[in-house]
C-alpha atoms as a PDB file:
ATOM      1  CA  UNK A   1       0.000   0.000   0.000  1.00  0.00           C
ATOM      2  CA  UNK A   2       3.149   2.330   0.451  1.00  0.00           C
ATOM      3  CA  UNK A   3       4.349   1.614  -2.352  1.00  0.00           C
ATOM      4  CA  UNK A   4       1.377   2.289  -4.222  1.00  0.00           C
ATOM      5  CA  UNK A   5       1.146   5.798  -2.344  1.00  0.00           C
ATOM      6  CA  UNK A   6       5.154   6.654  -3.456  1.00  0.00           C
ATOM      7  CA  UNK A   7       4.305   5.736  -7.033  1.00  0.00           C
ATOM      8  CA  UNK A   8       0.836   8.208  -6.959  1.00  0.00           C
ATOM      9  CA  UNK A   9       2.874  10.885  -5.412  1.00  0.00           C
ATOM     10  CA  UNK A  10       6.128  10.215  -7.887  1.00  0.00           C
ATOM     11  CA  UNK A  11       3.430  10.386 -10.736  1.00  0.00           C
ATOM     12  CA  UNK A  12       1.552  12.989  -9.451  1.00  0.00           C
ATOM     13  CA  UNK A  13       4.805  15.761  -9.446  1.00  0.00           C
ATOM     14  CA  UNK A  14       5.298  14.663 -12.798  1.00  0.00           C
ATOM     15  CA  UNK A  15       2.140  15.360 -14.079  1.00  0.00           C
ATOM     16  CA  UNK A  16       2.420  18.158 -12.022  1.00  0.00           C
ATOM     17  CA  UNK A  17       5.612  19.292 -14.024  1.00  0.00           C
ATOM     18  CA  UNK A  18       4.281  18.736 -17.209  1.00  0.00           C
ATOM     19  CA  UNK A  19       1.873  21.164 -16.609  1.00  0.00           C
ATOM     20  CA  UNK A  20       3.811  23.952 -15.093  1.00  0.00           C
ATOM     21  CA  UNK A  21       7.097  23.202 -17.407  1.00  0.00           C
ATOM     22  CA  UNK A  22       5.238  22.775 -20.450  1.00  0.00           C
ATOM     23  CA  UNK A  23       7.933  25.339 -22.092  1.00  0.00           C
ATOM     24  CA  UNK A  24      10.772  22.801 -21.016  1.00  0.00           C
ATOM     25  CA  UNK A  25       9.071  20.125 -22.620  1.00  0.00           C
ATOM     26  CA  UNK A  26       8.745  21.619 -25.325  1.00  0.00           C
ATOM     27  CA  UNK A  27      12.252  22.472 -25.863  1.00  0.00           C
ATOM     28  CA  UNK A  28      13.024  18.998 -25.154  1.00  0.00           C
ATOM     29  CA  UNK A  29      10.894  17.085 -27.039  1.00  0.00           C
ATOM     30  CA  UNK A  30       9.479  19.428 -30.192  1.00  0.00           C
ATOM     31  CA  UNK A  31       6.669  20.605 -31.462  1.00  0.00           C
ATOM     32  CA  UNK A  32       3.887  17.641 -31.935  1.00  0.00           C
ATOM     33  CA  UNK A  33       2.863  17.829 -36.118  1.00  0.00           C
ATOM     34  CA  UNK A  34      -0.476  16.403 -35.171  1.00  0.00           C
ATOM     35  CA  UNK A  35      -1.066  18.421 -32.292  1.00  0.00           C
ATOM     36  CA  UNK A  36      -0.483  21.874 -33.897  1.00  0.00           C
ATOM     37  CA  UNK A  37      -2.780  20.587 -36.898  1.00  0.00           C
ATOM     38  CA  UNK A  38      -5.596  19.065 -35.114  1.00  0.00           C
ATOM     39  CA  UNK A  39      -5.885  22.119 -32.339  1.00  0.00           C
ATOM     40  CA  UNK A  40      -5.907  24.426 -35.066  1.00  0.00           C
ATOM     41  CA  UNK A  41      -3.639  26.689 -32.920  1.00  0.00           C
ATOM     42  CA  UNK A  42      -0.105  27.587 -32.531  1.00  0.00           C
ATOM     43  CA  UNK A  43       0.219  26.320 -29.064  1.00  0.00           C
ATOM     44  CA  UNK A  44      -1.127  22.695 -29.770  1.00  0.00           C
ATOM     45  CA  UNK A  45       1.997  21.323 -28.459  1.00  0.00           C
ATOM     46  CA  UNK A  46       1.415  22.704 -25.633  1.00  0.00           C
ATOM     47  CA  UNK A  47      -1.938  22.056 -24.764  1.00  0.00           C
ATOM     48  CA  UNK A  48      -1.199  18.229 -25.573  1.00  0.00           C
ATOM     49  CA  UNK A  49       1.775  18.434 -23.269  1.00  0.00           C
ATOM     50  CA  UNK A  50      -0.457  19.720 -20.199  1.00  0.00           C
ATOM     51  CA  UNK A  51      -2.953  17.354 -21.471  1.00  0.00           C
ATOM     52  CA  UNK A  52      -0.776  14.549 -20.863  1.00  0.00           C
ATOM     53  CA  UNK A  53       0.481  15.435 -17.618  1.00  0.00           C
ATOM     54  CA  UNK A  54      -3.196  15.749 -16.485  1.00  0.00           C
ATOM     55  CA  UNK A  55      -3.768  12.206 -17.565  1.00  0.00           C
ATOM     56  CA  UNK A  56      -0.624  10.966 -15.465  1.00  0.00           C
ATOM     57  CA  UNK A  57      -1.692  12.971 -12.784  1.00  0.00           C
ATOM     58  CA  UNK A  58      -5.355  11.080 -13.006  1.00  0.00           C
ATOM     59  CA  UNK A  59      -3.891   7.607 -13.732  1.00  0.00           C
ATOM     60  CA  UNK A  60      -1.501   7.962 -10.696  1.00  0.00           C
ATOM     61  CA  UNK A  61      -4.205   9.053  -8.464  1.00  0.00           C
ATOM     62  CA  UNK A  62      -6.087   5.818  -9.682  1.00  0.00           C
ATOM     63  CA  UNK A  63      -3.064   3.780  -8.952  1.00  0.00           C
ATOM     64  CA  UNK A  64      -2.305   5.080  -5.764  1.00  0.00           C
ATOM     65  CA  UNK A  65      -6.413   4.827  -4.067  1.00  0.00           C
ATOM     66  CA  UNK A  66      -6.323   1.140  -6.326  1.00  0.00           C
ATOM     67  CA  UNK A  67      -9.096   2.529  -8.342  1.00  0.00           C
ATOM     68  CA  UNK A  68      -7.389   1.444 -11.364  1.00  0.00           C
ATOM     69  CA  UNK A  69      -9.032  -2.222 -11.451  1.00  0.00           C
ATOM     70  CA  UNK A  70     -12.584  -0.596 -11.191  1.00  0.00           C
ATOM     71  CA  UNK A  71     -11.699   2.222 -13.822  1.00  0.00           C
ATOM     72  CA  UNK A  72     -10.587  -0.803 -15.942  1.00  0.00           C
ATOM     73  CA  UNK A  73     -13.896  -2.623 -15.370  1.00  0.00           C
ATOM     74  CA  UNK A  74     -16.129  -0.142 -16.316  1.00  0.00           C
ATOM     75  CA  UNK A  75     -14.935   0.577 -19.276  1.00  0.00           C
ATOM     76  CA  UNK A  76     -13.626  -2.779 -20.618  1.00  0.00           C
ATOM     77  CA  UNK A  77     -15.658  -4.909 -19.122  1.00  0.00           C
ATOM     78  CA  UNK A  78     -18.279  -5.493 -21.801  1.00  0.00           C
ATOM     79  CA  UNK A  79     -15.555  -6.714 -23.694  1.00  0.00           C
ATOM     80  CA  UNK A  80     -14.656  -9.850 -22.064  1.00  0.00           C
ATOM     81  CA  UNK A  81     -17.720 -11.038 -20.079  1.00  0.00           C
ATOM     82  CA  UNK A  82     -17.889 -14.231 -19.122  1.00  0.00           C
END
C-alpha cells in the first residue's frame, strides 16, 4: 500500500511538471505535427503536453487509491464477459 502511495505521489509531481514546465518540454521534445494541426492553434503542443500530464496525474491518483481495477472494469468490461 506504500508503495502504491510513493508511485501516486512520484506520478503525481510529474504530471504536475508537465503542466507547469510545459515550455521545457517543449524544448526537449518538439513541437507535436499532429497536435499543432488538429488544435488548429499555434500552441497545440502545448496544450497536448499539459494534457498529458493531467492524464498521469489522473492515472496515478487511480493507482495510488487502487481505483485502477474498477476504472478498468467499467470501461472494458463489456468486452470480455464471461
Amino acid at each position: 500500500m506504500i508503495a502504491k502511495i510513493i508511485v501516486g505521489i512520484l506520478g503525481t509531481a510529474l504530471g504536475v511538471a508537465m503542466m507547469m514546465r510545459t515550455e521545457w518540454f517543449l524544448r526537449m521534445l518538439g513541437r507535436n505535427a499532429w497536435a499543432e494541426a488538429k488544435f488548429g492553434f499555434e500552441g497545440g503542443s502545448r496544450l497536448l503536453y499539459k494534457l498529458i500530464g493531467l492524464v498521469i496525474i489522473l492515472i496515478s491518483w487511480f493507482y495510488a487509491f487502487d481505483w485502477l481495477n474498477g476504472l478498468f472494469k467499467f470501461f472494458l468490461g463489456g468486452l470480455f464477459r464471461r
